[in-house]
Protein backbone atom coordinates (compact mmCIF):
# COMPACT_ATOMS: atom_id res chain seq x y z
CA UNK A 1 2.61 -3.58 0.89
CA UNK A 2 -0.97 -4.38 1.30
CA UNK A 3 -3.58 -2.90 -0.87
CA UNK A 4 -7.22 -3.47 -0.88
CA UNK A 5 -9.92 -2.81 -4.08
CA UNK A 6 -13.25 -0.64 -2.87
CA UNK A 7 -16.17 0.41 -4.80
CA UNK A 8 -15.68 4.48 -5.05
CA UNK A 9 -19.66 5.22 -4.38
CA UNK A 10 -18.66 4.02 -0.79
CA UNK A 11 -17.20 7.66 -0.03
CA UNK A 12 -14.99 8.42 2.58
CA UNK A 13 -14.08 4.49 4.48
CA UNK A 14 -13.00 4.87 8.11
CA UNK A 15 -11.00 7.35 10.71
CA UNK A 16 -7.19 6.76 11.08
CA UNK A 17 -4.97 8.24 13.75
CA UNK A 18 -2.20 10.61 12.87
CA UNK A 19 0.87 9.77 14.86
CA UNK A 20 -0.30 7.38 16.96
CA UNK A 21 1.82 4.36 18.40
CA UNK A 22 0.45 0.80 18.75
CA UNK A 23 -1.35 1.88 22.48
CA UNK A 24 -1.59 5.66 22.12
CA UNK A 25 -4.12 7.03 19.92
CA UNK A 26 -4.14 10.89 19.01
CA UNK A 27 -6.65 12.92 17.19
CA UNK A 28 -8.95 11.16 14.49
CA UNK A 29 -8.34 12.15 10.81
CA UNK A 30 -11.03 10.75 8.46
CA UNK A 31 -9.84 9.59 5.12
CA UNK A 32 -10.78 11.21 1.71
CA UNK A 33 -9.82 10.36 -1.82
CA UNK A 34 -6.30 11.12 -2.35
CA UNK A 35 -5.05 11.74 1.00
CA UNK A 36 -2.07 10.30 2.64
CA UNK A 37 -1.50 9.76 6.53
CA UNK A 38 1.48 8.48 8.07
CA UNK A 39 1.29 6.41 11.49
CA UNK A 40 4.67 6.23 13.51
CA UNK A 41 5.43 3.79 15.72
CA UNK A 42 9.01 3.50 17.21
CA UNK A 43 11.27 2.62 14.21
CA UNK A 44 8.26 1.81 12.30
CA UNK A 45 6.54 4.01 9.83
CA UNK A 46 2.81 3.21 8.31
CA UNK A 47 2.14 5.32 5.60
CA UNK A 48 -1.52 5.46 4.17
CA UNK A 49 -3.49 6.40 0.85
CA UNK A 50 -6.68 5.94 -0.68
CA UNK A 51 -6.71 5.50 -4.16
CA UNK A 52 -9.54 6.76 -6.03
CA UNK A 53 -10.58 4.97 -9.71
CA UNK A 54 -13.87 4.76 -11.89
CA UNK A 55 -15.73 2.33 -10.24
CA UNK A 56 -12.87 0.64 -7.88
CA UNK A 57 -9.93 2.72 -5.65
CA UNK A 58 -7.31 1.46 -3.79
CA UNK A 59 -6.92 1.53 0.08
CA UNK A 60 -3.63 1.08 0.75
CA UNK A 61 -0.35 1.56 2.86
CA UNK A 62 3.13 0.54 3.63
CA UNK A 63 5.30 -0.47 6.82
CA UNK A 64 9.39 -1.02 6.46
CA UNK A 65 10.75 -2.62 9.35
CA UNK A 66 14.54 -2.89 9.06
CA UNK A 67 16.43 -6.38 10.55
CA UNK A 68 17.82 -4.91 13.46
CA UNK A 69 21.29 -5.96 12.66
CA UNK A 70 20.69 -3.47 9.66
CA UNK A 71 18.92 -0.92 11.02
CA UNK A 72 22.44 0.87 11.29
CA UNK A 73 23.21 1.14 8.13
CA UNK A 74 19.48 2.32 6.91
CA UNK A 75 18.33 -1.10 6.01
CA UNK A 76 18.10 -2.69 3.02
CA UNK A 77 14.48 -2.12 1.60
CA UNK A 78 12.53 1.00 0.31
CA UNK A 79 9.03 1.63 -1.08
CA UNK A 80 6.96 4.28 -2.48
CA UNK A 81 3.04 4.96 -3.56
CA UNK A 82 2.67 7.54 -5.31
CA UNK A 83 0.35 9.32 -7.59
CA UNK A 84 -3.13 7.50 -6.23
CA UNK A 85 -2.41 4.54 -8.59
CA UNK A 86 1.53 3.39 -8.38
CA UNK A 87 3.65 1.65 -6.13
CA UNK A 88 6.96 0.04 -5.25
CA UNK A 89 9.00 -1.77 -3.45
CA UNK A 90 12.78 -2.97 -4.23
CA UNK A 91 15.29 -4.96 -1.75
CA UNK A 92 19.00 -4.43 -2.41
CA UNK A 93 21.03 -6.99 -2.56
CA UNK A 94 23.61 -7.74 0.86
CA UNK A 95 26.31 -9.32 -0.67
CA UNK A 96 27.29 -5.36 -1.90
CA UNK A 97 28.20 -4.77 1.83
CA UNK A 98 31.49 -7.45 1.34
CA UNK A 99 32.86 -4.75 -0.49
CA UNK A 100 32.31 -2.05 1.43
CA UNK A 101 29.32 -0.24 -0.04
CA UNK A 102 25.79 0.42 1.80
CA UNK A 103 23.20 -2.40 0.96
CA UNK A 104 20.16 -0.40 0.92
CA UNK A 105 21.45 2.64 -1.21
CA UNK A 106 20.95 1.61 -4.72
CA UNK A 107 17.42 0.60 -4.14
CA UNK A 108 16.49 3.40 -2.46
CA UNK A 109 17.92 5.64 -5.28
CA UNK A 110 15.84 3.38 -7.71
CA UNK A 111 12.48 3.86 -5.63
CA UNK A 112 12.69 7.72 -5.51
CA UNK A 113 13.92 7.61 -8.96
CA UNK A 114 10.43 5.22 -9.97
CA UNK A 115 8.40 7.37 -8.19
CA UNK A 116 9.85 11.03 -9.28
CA UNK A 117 8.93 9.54 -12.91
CA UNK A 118 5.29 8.82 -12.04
CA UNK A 119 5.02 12.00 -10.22
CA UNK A 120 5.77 14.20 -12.96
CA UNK A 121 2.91 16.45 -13.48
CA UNK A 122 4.50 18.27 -16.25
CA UNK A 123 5.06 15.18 -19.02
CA UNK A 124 3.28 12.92 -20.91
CA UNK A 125 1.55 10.58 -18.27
CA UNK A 126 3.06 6.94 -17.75
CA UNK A 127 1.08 3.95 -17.36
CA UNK A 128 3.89 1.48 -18.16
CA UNK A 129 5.49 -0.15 -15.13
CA UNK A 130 8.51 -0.98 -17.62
CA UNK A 131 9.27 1.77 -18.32
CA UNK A 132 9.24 3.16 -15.42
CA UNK A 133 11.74 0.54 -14.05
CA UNK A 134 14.25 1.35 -16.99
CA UNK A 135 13.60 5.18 -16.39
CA UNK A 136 14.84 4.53 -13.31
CA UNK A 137 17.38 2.37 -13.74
CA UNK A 138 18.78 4.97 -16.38
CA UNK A 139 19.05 7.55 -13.80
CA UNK A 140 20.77 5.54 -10.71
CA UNK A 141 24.24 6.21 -10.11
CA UNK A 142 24.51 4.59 -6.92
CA UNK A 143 26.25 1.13 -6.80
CA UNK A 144 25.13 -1.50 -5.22
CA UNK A 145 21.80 -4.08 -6.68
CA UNK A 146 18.59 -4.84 -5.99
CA UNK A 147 15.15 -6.83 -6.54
CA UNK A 148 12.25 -4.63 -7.44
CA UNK A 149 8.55 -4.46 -8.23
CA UNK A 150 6.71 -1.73 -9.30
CA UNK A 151 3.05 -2.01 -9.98
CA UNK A 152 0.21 0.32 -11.38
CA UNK A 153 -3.39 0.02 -10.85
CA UNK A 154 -5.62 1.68 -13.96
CA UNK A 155 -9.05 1.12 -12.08
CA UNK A 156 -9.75 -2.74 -12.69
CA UNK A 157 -6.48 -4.04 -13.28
CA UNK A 158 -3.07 -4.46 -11.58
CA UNK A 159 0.00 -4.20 -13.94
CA UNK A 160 3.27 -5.12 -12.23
CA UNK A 161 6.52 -5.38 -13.52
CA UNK A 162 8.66 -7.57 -11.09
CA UNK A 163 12.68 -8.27 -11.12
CA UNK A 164 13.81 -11.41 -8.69
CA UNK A 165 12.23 -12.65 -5.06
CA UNK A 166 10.18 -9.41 -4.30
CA UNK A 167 6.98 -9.89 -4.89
CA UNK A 168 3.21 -9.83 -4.80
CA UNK A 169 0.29 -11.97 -3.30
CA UNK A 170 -3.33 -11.17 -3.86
CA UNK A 171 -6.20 -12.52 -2.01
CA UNK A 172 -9.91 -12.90 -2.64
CA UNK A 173 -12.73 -14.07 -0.48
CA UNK A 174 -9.86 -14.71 2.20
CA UNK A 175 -8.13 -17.38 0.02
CA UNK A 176 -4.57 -16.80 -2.48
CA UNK A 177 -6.12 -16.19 -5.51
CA UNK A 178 -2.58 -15.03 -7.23
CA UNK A 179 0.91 -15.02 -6.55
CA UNK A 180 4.22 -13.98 -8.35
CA UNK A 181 6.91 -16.68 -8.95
CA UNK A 182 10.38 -15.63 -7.46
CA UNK A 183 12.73 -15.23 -10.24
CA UNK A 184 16.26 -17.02 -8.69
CA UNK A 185 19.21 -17.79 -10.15
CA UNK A 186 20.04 -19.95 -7.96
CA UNK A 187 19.23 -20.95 -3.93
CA UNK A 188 19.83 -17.01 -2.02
CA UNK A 189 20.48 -15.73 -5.88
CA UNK A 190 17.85 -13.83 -7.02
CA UNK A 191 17.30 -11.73 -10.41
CA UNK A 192 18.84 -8.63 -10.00
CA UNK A 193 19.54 -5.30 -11.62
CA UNK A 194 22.51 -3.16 -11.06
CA UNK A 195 23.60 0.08 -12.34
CA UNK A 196 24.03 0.37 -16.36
CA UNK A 197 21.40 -2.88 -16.37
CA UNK A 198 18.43 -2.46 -18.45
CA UNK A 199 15.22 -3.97 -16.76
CA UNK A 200 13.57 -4.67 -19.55
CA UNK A 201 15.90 -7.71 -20.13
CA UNK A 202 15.07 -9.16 -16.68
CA UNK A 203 11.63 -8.25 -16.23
CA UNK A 204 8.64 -10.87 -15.43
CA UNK A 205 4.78 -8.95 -16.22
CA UNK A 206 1.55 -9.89 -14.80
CA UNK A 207 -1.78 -8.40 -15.18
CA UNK A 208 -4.22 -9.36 -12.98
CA UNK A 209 -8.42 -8.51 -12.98
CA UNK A 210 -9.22 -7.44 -9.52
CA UNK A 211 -12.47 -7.70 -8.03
CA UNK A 212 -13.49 -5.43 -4.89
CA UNK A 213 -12.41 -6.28 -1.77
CA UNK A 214 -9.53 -8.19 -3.34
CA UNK A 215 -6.63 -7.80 -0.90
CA UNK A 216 -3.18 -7.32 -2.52
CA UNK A 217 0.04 -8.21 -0.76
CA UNK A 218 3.33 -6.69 -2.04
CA UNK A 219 6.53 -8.02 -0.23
CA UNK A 220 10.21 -8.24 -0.11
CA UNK A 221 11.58 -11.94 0.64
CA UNK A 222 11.89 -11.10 4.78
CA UNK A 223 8.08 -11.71 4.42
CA UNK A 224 7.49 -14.56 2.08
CA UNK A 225 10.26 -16.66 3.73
CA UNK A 226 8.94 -16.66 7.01
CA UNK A 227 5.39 -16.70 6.94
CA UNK A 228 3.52 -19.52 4.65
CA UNK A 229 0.61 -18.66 1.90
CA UNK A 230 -2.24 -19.43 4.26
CA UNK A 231 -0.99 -17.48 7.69
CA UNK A 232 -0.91 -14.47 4.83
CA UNK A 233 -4.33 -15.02 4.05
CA UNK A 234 -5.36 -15.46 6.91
CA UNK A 235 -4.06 -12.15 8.56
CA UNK A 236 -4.97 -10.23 5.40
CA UNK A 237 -8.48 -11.59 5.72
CA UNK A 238 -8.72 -10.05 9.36
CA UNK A 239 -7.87 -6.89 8.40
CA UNK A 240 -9.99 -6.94 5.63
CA UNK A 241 -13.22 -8.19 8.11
CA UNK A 242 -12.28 -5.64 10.51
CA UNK A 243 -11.98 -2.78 7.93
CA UNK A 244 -15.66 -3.85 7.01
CA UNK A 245 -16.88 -3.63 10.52
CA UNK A 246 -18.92 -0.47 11.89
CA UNK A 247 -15.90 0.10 14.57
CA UNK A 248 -13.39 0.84 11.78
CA UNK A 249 -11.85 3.70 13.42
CA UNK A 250 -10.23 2.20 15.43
CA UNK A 251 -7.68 1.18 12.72
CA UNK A 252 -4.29 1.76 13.96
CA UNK A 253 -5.42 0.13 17.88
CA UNK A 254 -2.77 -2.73 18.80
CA UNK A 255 -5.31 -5.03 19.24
CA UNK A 256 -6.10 -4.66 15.13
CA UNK A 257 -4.79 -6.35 12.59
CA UNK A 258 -2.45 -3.85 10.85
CA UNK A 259 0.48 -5.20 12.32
CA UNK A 260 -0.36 -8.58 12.84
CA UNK A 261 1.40 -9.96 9.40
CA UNK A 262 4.66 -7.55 10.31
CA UNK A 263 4.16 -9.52 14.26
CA UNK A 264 4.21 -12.83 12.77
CA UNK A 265 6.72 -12.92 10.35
CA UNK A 266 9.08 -11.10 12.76
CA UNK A 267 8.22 -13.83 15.58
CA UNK A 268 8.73 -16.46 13.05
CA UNK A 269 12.24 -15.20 11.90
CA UNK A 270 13.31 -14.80 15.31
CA UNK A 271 12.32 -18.12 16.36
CA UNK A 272 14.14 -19.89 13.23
CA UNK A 273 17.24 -17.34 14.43
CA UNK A 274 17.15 -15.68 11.14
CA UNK A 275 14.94 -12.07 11.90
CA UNK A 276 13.25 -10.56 8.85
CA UNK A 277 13.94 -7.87 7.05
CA UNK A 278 10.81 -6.85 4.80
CA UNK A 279 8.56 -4.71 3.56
CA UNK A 280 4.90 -4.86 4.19
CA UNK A 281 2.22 -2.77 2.80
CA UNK A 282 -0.80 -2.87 5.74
């Protein structure tokens, strides 16, 4: 996922197209607080929401892009954002498909599950990405495994709660400024939970003061093993120049850079013969 910080006296931000593929445009929706838009673009989906906060919100949005050897079977990875300050990703684990059993069930089960618990208008509200991970762990009954991350954002700080080699990269005046450490076992062994596992006894916390225009990067390992630090950056730093610029609206044109990260890392897996599978929030 990629999520960037804005000052909330800015207003509404830009125009988006409602589904639109990478050379066809439709008609223009502008964004206000708290509205999502999805974008659709053959097997790919771009899902959008701005975030409002005191003083900061969130622009974000999310693109899952199965391997294509997967795409069969529903892929692997899942995501959610959710309740203008949450999201999540989670990557289940392949080795589950040696015995039979779909890859990408349990995670998705523990996305919709994380974000069914932060959607909950009728409790107490939750601001504890922990808990919201062993919530949802609780309630899975799928089997299977899976890395996860789930983050929240309370209007000048990111809390994340991350299990194995998902993860998160955040960017600031187009340089890393943070990054999350995979958590591995061993080499192609990372942390994982499975049903009856309580996250809490995996779990690795951050919390990290964001500044505006602070570009945050949340990924499965299809993105952070093909594409270095710096080519990141560097594509995250285009689409944050080009989300500044007075032409805005035409986010969501093929010549912009909301799929340029998803381009690269896909050219780069397919050139080392290994094609990603990730999840990208643009």
């Amino acid at each position: 996922m990629l999520a960037m910080i804005k000052d909330a006296d800015e207003g509404n931000v830009g125009e988006i197209k409602r589904n639109s593929t990478l050379s066809e445009l439709d008609e223009a929706v502008p964004f206000s607080f708290s509205i999502g838009v999805e974008l659709h673009s053959g097997g790919t989906t771009l899902e959008r929401e701005e975030i409002p906060a005191a003083g900061f919100f969130l622009y974000s949005g999310a693109a899952l892009l199965p391997n294509p050897t997967k795409a069969f079977a529903g892929g692997e990875d899942a995501y959610f954002i959710a309740c203008q300050n949450w999201l999540g990703i989670a990557d289940g684990v392949g080795q589950w498909s040696l015995e039979g059993n779909s890859v990408g069930v349990y995670a998705k089960e523990l996305i919709e599950n994380c974000e069914r618990i932060v959607s909950d208008r009728n409790g107490v509200p939750i601001t504890d990405p922990v808990e919201v991970l062993n919530r949802a762990a609780a309630n899975a009954r799928s089997c299977g495994s899976s890395t996860v991350l789930v983050a929240y954002f309370d209007d000048q700080a990111l809390h994340v709660a991350n299990i194995g080699d998902s993860g998160f990269l955040i960017i600031r005046n187009g340089a890393v400024f943070k990054i999350s450490s995979p958590m591995l076992y061993e080499l192609n062994f990372p942390v994982q939970i499975e049903k009856g596992d309580h996250p809490s006894d995996f779990v690795e916390v951050y919390r990290i003061d964001l500044d505006e225009n602070d570009v945050i990067i949340t990924a499965t390992d299809g993105l952070f093993d093909n594409l270095y630090e710096k080519d990141i950056a560097y594509s995250s730093s285009n689409f944050a120049r080009e989300f500044e610029a007075p032409d805005r609206k035409k986010i969501g044109r093929e010549d912009n850079t909301d799929f340029k990260s998803t381009n690269l890392a896909v050219k780069d897996s397919e050139e080392a013969f290994h094609p990603a599978s990730f999840l990208l929030n643009l």
